[in-house]
C-alpha atoms as a PDB file:
ATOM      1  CA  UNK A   1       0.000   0.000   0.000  1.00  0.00           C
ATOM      2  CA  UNK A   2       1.221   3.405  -0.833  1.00  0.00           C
ATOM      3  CA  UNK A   3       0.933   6.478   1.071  1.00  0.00           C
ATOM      4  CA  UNK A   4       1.015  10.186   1.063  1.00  0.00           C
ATOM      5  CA  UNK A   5       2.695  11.642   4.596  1.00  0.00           C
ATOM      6  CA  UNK A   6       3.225  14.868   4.981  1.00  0.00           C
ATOM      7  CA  UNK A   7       4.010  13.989   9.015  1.00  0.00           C
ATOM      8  CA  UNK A   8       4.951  10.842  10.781  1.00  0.00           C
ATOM      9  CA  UNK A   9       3.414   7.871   9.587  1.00  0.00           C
ATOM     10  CA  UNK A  10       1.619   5.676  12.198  1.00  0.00           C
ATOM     11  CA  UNK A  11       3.110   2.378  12.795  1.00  0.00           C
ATOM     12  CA  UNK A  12       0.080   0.787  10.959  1.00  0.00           C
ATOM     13  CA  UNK A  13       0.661   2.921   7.781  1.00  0.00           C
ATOM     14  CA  UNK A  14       4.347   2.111   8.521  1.00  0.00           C
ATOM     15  CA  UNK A  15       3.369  -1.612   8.277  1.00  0.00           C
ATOM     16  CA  UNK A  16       1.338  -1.377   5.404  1.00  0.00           C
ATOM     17  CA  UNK A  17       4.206   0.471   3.376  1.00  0.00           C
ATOM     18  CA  UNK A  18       6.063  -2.543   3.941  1.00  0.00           C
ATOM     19  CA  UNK A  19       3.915  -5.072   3.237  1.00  0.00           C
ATOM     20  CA  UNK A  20       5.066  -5.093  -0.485  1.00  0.00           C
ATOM     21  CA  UNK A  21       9.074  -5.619  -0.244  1.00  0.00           C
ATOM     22  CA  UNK A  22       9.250  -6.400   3.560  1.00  0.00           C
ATOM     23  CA  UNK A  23      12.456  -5.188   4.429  1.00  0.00           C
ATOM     24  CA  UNK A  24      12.469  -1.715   2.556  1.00  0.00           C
ATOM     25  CA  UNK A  25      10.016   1.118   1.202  1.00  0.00           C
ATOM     26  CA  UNK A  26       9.992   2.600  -2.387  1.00  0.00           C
ATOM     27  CA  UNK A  27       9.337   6.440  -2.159  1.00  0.00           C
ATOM     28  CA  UNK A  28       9.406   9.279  -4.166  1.00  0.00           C
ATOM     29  CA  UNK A  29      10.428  12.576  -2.639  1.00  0.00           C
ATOM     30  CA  UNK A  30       8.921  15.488  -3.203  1.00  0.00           C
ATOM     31  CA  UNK A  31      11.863  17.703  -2.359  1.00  0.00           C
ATOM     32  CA  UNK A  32       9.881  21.234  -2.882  1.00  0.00           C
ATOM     33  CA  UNK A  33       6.835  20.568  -0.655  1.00  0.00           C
ATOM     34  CA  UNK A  34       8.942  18.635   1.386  1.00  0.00           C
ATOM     35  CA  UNK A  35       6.496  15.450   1.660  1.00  0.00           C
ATOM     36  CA  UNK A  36       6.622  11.867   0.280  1.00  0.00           C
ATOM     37  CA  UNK A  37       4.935   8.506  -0.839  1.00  0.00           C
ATOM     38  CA  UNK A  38       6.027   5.492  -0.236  1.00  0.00           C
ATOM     39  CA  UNK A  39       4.902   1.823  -0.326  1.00  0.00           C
ATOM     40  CA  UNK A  40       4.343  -0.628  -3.167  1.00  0.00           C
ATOM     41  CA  UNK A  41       6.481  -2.512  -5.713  1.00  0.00           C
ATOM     42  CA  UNK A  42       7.416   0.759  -8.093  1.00  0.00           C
ATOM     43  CA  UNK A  43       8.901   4.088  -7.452  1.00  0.00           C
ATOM     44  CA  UNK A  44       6.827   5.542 -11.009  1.00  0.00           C
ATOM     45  CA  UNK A  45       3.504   4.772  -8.651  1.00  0.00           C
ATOM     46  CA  UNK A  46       4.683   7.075  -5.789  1.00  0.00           C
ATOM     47  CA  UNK A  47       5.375   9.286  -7.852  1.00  0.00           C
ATOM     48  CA  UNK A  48       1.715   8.979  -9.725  1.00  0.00           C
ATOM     49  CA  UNK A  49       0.208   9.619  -5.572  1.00  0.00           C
ATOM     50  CA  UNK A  50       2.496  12.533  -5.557  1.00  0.00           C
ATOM     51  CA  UNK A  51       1.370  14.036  -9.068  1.00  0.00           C
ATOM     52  CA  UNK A  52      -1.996  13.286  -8.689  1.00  0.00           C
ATOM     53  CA  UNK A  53      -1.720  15.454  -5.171  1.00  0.00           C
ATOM     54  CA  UNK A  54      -0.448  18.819  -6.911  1.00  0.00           C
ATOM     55  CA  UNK A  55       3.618  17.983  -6.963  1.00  0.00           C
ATOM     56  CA  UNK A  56       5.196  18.391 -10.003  1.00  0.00           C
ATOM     57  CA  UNK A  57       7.551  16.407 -11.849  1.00  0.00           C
ATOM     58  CA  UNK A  58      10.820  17.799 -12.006  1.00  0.00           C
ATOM     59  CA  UNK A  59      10.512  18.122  -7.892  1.00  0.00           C
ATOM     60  CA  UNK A  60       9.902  14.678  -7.199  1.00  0.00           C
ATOM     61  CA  UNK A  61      12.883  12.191  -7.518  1.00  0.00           C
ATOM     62  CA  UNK A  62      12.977   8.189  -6.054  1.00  0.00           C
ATOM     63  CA  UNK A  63      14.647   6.477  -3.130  1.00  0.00           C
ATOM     64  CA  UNK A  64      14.443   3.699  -1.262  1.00  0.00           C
ATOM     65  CA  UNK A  65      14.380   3.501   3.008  1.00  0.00           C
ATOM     66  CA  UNK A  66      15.418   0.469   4.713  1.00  0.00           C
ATOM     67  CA  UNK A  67      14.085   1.287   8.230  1.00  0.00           C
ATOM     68  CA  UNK A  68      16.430  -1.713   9.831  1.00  0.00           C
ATOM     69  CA  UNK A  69      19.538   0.335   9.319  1.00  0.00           C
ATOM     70  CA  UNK A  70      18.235   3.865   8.333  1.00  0.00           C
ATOM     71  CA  UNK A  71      19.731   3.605   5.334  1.00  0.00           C
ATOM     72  CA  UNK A  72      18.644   5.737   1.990  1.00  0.00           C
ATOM     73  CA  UNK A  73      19.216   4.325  -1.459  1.00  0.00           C
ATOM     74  CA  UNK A  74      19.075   7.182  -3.705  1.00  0.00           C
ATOM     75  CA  UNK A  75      18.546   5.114  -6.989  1.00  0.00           C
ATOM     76  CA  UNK A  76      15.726   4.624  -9.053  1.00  0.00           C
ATOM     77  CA  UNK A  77      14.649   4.299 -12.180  1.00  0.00           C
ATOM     78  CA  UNK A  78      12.339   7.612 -12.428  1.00  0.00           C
ATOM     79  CA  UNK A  79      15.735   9.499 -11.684  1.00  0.00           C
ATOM     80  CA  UNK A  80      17.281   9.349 -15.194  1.00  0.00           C
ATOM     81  CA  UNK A  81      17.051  12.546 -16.357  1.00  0.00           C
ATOM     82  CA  UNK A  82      19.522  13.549 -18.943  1.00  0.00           C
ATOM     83  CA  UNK A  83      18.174  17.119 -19.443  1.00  0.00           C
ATOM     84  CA  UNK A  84      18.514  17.860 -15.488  1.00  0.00           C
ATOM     85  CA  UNK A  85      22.294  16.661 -15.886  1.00  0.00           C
ATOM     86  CA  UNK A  86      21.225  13.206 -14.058  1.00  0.00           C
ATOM     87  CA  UNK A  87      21.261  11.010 -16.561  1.00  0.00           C
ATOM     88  CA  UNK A  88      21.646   7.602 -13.947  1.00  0.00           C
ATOM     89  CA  UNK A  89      19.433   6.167 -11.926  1.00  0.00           C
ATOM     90  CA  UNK A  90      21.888   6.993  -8.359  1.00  0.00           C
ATOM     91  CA  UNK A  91      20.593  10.661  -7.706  1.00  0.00           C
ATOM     92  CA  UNK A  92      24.107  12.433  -8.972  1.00  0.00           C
ATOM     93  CA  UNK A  93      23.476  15.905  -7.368  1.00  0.00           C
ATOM     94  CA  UNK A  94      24.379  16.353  -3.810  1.00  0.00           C
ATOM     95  CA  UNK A  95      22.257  18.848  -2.838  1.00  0.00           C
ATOM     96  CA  UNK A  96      18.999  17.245  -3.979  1.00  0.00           C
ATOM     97  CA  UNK A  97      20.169  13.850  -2.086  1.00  0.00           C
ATOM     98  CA  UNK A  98      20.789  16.175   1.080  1.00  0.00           C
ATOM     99  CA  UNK A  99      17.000  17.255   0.293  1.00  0.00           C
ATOM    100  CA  UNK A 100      16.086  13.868   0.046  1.00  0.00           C
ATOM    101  CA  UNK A 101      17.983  12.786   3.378  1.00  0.00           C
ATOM    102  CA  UNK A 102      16.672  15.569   5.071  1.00  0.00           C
ATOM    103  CA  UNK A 103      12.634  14.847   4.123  1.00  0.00           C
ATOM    104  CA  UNK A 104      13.048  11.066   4.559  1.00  0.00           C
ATOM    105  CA  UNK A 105      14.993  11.462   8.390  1.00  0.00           C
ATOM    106  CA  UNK A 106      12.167  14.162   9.372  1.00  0.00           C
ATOM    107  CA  UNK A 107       9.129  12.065   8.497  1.00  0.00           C
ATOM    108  CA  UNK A 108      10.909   8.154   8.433  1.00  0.00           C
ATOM    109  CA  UNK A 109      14.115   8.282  10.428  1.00  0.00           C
ATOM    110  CA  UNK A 110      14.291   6.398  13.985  1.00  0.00           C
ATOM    111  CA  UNK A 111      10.535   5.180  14.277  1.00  0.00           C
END
C-alpha cells in the first residue's frame, strides 16, 4: 500500500508500506513541498500519488528507506534525467540527495 505523509506515519501505515518488499520502502520525494509517498512494488507509482496530489515532476525524484539500518538508497529508475544533468538512476546531485535525506529522516528516520 502506498501512502502520502506529509508527518509521521503511524506504525500501521508504517506496516502497510512494507507489506510489499518487507524489508524496505519505495518512495518518491517530493523535495519542494517537502512530503513523500512510499509503499508498493514501483517508485513511477509514488510518484503517480504525488502528481496526482499537486507535486510536479521535475521536484519529485525516487529512493528507497530500509528502516532496519536507516539507510537511503538514492537510486531509481524515475531518476534518469539527462536534461537535469542526471542522466543515472543513483541521484548524482548532492544537494537534492541532502534534500532527500533531510525529508526522509524528518518524516521516516528512527521510528
Amino acid at each position: 500500500m502506498i501512502h502520502l505523509l506529509h508527518s509521521r506515519p503511524t506504525k500501521k501505515q508504517l506496516e502497510e508500506m512494507l507489506e510489499t518488499l518487507n524489508t524496505y520502502i519505495k518512495l518518491a520525494v517530493d523535495i519542494r513541498r517537502g512530503v513523500l509517498a512510499g509503499g508498493g512494488m514501483l517508485h513511477a507509482d509514488c510518484e503517480a500519488v504525488l502528481l496526482d496530489e499537486g507535486s510536479h515532476q521535475e521536484d519529485i525524484w525516487g529512493a528507497d528507506w530500509i528502516p532496519s539500518t536507516q539507510e537511503i538508497r538514492y537510486e531509481a529508475l524515475i531518476n534518469i534525467r539527462p536534461h537535469r544533468k542526471n542522466p543515472s538512476m543513483d541521484i548524482l546531485d548532492a544537494t537534492i540527495r541532502d534534500r532527500i535525506a533531510e525529508i526522509v529522516t524528518q518524516l521516516l528516520g528512527v521510528l
